[in-house]
Structures are given as structure tokens and as C-alpha cells.
PDB file of N, CA and C in Angstrom:
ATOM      1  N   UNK A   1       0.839  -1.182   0.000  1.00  0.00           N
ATOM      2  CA  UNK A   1       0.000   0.000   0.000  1.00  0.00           C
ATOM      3  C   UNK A   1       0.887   1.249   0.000  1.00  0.00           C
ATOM      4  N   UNK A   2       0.721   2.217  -1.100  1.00  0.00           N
ATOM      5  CA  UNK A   2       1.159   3.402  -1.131  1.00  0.00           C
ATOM      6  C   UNK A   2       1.059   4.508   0.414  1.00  0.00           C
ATOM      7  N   UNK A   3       1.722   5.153   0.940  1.00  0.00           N
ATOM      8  CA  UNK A   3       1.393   6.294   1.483  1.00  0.00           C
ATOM      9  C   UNK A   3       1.018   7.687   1.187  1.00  0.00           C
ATOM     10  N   UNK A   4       1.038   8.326   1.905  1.00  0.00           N
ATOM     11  CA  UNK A   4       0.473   9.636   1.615  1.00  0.00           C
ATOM     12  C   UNK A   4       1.250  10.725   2.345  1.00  0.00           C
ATOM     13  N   UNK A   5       2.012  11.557   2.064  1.00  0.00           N
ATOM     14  CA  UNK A   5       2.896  12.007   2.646  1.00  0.00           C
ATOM     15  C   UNK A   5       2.591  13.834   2.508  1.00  0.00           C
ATOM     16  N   UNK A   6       2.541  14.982   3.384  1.00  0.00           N
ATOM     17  CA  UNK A   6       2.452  16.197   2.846  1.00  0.00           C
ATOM     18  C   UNK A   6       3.630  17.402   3.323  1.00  0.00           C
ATOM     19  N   UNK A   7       4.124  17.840   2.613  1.00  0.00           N
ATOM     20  CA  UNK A   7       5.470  19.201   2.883  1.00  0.00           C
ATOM     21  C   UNK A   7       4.829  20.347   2.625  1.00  0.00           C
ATOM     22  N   UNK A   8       5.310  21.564   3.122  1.00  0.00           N
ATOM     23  CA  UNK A   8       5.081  22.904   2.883  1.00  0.00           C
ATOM     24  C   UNK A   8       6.858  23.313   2.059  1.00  0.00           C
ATOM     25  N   UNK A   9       6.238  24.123   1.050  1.00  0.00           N
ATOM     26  CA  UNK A   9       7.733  24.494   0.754  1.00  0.00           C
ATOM     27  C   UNK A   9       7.790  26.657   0.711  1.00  0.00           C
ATOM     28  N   UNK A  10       8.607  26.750   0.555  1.00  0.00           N
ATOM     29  CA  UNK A  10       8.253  28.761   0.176  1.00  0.00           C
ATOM     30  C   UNK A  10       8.674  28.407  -1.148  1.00  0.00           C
ATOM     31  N   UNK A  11       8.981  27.545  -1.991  1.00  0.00           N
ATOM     32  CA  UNK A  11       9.234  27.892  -3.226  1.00  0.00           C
ATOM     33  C   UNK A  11       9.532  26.431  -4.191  1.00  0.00           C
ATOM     34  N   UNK A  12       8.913  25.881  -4.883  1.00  0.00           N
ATOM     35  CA  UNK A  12       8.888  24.824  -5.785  1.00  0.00           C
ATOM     36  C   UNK A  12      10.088  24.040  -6.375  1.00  0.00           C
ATOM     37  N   UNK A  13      11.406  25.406  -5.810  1.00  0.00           N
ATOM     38  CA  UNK A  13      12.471  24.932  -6.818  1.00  0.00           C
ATOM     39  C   UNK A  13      12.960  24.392  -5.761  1.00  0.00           C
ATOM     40  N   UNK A  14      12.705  24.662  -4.002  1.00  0.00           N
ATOM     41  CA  UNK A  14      13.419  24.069  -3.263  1.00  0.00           C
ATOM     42  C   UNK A  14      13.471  22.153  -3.343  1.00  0.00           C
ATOM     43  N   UNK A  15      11.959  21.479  -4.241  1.00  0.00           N
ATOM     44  CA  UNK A  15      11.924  20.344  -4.423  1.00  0.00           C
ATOM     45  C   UNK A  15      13.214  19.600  -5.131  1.00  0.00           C
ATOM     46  N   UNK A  16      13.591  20.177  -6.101  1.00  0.00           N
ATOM     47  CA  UNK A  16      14.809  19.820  -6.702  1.00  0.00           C
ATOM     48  C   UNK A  16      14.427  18.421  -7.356  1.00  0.00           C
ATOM     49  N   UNK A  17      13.571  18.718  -8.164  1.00  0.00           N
ATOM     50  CA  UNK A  17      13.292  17.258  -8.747  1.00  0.00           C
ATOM     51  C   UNK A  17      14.401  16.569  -9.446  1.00  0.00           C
ATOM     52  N   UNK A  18      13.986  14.986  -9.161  1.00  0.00           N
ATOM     53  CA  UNK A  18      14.751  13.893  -9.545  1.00  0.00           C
ATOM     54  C   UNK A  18      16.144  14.075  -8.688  1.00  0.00           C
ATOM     55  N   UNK A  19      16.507  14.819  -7.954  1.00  0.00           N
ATOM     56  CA  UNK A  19      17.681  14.518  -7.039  1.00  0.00           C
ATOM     57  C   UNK A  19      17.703  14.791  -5.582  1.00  0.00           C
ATOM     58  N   UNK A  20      18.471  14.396  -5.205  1.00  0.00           N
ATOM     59  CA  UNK A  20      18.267  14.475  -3.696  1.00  0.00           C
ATOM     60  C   UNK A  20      17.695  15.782  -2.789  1.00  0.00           C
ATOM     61  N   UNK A  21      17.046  15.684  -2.311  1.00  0.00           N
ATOM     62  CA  UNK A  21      16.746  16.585  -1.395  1.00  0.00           C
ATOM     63  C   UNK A  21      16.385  16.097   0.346  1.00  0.00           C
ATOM     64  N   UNK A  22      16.598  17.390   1.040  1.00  0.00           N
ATOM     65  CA  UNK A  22      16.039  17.067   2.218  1.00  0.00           C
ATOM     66  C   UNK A  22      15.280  17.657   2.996  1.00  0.00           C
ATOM     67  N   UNK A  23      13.947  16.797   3.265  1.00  0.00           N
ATOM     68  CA  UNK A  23      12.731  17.670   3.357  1.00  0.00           C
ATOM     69  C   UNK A  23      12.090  17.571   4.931  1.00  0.00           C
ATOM     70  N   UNK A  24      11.476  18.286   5.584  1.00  0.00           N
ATOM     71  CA  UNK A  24      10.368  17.317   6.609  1.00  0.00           C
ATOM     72  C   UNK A  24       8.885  17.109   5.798  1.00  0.00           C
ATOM     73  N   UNK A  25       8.701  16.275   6.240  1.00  0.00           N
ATOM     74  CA  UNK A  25       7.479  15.339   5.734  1.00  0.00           C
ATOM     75  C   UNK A  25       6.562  15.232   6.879  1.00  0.00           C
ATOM     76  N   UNK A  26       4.796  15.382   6.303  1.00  0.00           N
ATOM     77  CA  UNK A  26       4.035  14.868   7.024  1.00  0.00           C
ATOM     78  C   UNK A  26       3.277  13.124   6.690  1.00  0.00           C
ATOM     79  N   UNK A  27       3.146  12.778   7.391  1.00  0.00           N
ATOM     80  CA  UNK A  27       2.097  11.459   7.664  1.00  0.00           C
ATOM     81  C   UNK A  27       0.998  11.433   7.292  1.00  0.00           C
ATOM     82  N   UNK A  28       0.355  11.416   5.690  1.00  0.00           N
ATOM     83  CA  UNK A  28      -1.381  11.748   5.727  1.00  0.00           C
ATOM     84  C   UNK A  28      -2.050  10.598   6.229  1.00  0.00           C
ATOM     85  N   UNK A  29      -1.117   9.111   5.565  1.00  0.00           N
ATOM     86  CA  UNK A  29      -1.842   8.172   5.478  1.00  0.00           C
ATOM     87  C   UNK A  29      -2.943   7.855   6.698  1.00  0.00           C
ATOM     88  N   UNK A  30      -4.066   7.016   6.597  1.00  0.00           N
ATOM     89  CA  UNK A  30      -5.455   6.984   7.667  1.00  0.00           C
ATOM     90  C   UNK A  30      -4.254   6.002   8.515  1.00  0.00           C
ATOM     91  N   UNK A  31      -4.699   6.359   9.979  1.00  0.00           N
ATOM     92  CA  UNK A  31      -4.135   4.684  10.895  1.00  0.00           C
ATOM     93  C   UNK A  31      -3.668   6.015  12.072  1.00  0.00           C
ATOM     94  N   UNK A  32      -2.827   5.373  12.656  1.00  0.00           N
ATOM     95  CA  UNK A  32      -2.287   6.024  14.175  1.00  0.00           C
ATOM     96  C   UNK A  32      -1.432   6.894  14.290  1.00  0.00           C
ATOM     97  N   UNK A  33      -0.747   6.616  13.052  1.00  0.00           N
ATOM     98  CA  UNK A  33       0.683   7.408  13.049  1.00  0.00           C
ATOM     99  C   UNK A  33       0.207   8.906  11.950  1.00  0.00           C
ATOM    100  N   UNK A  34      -1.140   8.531  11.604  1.00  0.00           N
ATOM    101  CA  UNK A  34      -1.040  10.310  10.851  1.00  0.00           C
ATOM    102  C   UNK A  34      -0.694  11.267  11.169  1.00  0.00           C
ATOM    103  N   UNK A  35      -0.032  12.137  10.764  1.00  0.00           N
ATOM    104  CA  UNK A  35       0.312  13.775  11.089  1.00  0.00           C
ATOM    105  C   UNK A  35       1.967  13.537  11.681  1.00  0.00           C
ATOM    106  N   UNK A  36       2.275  12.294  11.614  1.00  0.00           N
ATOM    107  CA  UNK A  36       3.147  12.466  12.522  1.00  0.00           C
ATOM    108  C   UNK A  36       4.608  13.004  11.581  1.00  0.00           C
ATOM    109  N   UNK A  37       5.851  13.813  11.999  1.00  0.00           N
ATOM    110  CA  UNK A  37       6.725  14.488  11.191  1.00  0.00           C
ATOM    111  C   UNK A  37       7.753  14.021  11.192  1.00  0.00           C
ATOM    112  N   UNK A  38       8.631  13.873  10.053  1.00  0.00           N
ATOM    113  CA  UNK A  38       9.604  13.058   9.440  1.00  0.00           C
ATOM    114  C   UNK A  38      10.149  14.582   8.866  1.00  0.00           C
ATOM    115  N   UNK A  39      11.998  13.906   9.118  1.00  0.00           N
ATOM    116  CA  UNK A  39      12.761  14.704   8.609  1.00  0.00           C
ATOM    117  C   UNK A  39      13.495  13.837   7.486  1.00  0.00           C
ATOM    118  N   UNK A  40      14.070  13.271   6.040  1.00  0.00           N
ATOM    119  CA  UNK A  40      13.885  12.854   5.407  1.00  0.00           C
ATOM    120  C   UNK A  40      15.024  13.169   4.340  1.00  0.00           C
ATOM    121  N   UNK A  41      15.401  12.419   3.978  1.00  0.00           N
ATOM    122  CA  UNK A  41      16.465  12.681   2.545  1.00  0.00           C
ATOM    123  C   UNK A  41      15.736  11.858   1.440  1.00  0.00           C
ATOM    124  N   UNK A  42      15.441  12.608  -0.072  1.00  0.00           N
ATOM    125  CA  UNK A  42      14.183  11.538  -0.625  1.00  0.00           C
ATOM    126  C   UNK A  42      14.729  12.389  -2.021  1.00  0.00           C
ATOM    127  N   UNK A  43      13.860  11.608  -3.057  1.00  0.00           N
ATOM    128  CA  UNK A  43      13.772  12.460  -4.094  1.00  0.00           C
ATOM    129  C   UNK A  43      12.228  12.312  -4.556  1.00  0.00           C
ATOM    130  N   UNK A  44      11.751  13.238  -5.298  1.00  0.00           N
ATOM    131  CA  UNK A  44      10.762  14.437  -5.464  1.00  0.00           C
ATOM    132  C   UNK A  44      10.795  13.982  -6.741  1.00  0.00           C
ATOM    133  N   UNK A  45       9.567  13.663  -7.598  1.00  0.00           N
ATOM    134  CA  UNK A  45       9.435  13.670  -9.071  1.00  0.00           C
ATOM    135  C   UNK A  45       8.081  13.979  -9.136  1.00  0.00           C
ATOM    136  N   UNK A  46       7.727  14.299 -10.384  1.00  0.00           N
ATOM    137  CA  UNK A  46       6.249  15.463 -10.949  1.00  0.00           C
ATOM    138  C   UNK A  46       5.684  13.874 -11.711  1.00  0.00           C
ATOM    139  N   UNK A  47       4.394  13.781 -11.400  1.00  0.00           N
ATOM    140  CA  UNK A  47       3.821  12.772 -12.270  1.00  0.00           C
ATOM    141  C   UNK A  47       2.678  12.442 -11.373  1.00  0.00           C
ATOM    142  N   UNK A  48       1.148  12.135 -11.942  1.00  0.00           N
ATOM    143  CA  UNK A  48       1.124  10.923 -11.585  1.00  0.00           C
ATOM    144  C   UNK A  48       1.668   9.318 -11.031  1.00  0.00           C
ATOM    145  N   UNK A  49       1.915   8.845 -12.364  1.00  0.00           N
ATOM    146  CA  UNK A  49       2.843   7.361 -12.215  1.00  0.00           C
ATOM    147  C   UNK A  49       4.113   7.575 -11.351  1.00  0.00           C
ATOM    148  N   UNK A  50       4.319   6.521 -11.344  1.00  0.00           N
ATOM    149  CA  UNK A  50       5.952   6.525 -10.978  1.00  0.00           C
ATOM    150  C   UNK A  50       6.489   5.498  -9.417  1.00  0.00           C
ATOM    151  N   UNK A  51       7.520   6.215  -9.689  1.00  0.00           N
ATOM    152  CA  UNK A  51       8.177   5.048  -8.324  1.00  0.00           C
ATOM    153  C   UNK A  51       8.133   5.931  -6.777  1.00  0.00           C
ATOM    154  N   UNK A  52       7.499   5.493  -5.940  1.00  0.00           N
ATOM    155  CA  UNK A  52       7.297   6.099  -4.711  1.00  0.00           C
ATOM    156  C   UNK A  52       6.109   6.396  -3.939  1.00  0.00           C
ATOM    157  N   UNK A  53       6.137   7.455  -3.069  1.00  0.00           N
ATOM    158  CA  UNK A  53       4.682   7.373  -2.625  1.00  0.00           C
ATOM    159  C   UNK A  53       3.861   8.686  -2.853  1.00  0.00           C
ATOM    160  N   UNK A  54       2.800   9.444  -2.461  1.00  0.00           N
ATOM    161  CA  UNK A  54       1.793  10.424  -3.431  1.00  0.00           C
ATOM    162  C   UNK A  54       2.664  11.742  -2.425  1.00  0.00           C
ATOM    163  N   UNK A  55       2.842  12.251  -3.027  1.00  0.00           N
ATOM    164  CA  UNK A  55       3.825  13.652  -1.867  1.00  0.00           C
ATOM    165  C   UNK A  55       2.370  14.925  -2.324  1.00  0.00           C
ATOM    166  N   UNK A  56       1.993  15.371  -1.097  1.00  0.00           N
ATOM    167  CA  UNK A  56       1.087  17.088  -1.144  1.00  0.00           C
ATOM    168  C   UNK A  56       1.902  17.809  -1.358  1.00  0.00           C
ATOM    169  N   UNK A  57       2.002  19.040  -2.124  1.00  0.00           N
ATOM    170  CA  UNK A  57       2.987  20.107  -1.859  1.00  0.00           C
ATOM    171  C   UNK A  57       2.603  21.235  -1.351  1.00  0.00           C
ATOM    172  N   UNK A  58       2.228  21.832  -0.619  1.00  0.00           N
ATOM    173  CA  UNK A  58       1.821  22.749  -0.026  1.00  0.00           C
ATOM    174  C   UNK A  58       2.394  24.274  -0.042  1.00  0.00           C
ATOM    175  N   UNK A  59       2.526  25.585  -0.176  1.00  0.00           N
ATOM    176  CA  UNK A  59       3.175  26.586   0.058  1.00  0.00           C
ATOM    177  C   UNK A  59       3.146  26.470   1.467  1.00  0.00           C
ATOM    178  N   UNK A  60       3.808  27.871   1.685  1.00  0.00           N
ATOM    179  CA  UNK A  60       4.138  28.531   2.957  1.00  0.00           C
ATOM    180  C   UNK A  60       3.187  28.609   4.019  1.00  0.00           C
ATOM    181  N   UNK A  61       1.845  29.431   3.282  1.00  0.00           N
ATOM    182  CA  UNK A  61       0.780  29.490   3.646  1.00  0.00           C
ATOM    183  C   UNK A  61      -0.226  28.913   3.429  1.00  0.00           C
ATOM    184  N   UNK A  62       0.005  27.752   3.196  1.00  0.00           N
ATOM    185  CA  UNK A  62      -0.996  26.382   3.333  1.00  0.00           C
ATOM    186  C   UNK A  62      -1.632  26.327   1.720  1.00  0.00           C
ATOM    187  N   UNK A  63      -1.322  27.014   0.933  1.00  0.00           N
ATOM    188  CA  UNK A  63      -1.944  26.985  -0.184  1.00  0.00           C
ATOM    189  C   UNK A  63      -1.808  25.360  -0.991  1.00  0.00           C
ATOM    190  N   UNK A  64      -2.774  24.356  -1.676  1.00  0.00           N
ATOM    191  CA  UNK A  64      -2.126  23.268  -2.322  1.00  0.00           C
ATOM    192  C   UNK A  64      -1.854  23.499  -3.483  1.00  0.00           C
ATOM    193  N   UNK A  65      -0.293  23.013  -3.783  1.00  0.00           N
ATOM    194  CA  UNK A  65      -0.030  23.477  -5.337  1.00  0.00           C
ATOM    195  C   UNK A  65      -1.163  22.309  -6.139  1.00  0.00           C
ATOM    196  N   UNK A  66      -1.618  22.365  -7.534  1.00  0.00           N
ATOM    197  CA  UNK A  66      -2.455  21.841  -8.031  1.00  0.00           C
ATOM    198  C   UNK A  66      -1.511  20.729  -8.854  1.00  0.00           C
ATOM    199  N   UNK A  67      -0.155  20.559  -9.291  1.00  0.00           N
ATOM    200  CA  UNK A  67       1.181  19.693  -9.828  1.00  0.00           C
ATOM    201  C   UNK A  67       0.610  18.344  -8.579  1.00  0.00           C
ATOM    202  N   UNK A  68       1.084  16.980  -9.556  1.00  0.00           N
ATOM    203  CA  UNK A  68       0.734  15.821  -8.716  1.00  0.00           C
ATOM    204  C   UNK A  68       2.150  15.796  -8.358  1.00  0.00           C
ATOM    205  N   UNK A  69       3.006  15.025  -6.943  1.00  0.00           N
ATOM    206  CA  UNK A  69       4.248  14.539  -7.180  1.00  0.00           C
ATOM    207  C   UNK A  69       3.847  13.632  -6.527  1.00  0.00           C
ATOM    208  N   UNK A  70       5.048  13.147  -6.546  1.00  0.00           N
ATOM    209  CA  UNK A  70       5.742  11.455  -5.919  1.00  0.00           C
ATOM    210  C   UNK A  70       6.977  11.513  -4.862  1.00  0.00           C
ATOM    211  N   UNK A  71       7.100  10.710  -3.876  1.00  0.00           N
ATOM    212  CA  UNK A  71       8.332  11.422  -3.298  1.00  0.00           C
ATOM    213  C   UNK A  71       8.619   9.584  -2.804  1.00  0.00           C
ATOM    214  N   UNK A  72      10.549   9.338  -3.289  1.00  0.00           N
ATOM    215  CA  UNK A  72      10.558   8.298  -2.694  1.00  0.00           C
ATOM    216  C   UNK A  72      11.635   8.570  -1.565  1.00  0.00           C
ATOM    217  N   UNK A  73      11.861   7.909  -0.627  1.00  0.00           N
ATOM    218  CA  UNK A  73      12.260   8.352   0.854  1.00  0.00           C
ATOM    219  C   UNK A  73      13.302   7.434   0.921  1.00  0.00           C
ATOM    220  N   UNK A  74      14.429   8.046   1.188  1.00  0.00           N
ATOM    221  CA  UNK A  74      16.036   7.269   0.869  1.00  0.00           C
ATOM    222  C   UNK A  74      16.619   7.077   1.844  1.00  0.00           C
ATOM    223  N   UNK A  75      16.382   8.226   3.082  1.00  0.00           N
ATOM    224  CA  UNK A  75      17.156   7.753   4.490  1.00  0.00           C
ATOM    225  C   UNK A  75      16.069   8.754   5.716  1.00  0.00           C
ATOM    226  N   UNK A  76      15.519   8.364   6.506  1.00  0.00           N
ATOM    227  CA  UNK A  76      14.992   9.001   7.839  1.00  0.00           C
ATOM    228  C   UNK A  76      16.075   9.943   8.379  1.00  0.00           C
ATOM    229  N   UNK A  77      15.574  10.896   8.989  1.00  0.00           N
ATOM    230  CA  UNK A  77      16.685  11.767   9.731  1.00  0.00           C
ATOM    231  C   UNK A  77      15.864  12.064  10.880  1.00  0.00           C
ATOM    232  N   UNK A  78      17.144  12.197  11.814  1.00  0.00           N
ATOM    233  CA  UNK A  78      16.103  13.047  13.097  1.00  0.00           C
ATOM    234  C   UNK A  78      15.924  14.021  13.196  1.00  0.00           C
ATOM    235  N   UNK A  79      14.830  14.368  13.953  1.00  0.00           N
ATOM    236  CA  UNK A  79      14.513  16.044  14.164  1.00  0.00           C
ATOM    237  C   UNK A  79      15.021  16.742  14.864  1.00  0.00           C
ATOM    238  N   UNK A  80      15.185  17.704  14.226  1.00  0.00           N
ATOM    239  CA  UNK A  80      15.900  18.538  15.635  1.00  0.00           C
ATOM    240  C   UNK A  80      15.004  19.243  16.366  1.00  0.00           C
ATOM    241  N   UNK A  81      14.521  18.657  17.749  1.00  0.00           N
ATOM    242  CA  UNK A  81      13.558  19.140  18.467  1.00  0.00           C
ATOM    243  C   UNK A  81      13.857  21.442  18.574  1.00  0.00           C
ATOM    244  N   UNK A  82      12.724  21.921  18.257  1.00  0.00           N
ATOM    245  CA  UNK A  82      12.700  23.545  18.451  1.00  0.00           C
ATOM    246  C   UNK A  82      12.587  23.861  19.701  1.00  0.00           C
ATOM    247  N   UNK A  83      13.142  24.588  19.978  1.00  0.00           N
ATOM    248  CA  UNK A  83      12.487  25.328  21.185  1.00  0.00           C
ATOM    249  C   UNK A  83      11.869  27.097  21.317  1.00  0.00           C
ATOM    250  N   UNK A  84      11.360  27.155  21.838  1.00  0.00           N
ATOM    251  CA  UNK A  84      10.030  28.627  22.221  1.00  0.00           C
ATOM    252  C   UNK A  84      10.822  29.678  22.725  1.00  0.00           C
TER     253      UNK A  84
END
């Protein structure tokens, strides 16, 4: 079963399609672990089809870009917890 994965970016080119990038990621898929945030080294491709799982792209301000992608996920990273 595919996942469902969603990012906010400020700018489209930060995706860097077809090569590496490193993103945080959300959890859409339904079950327990939704919403939950992943920091991520993956690559990003524009399509429908393809190899990986359904990536949202989101702007800054929550806007959804209307472009389908794919994002396949190459190594987990940890988060670096923020502080207030």
C-alpha cells in the first residue's frame, strides 16, 4: 500500500526534482501514526505514475499546489527538536 505524505515548501524549486533533497514530511496516510513528522532525505518527481509514494505540496501558507508529485524516501533523519 502506497502512502500519503504532505510538505510545505516557500518555493517549488526548493523540491529539486529527480535529485536528492532534504525535506520534513508529514504522515497523511489513515491509521495512528497520521500527522506524525519526518525529517527525510528523498527524491521528489512530478507525475502521476511513478516510483514512490503520493507527496502534497503545499506553500508557505498552506496553499495546495495543483502539480501531482511522488516522493521516494532514501534515508529518515532526526529532528531537531525547536524550542520557544
Amino acid at each position: 500500500m502506497n502512502k500519503e505524505w504532505g510538505t510545505l515548501v516557500r518555493d517549488l524549486e526548493v523540491l529539486n526534482l529527480g535529485q536528492e533533497v532534504e525535506l520534513i514530511i508529514k504522515d497523511l496516510t489513515p491509521g495512528s501514526r497520521k500527522y506524525n513528522s519526518h525529517r527525510v532525505l528523498a527524491v521528489v518527481s512530478k507525475g502521476e505514475s511513478g516510483e514512490g509514494d503520493r507527496l502534497w505540496v503545499r506553500s508557505g501558507t498552506g496553499v495546495l499546489y495543483p502539480d501531482t508529485y511522488r516522493i521516494r524516501i532514501l534515508e529518515e533523519r532526526n529532528l531537531i527538536p525547536t524550542q520557544f
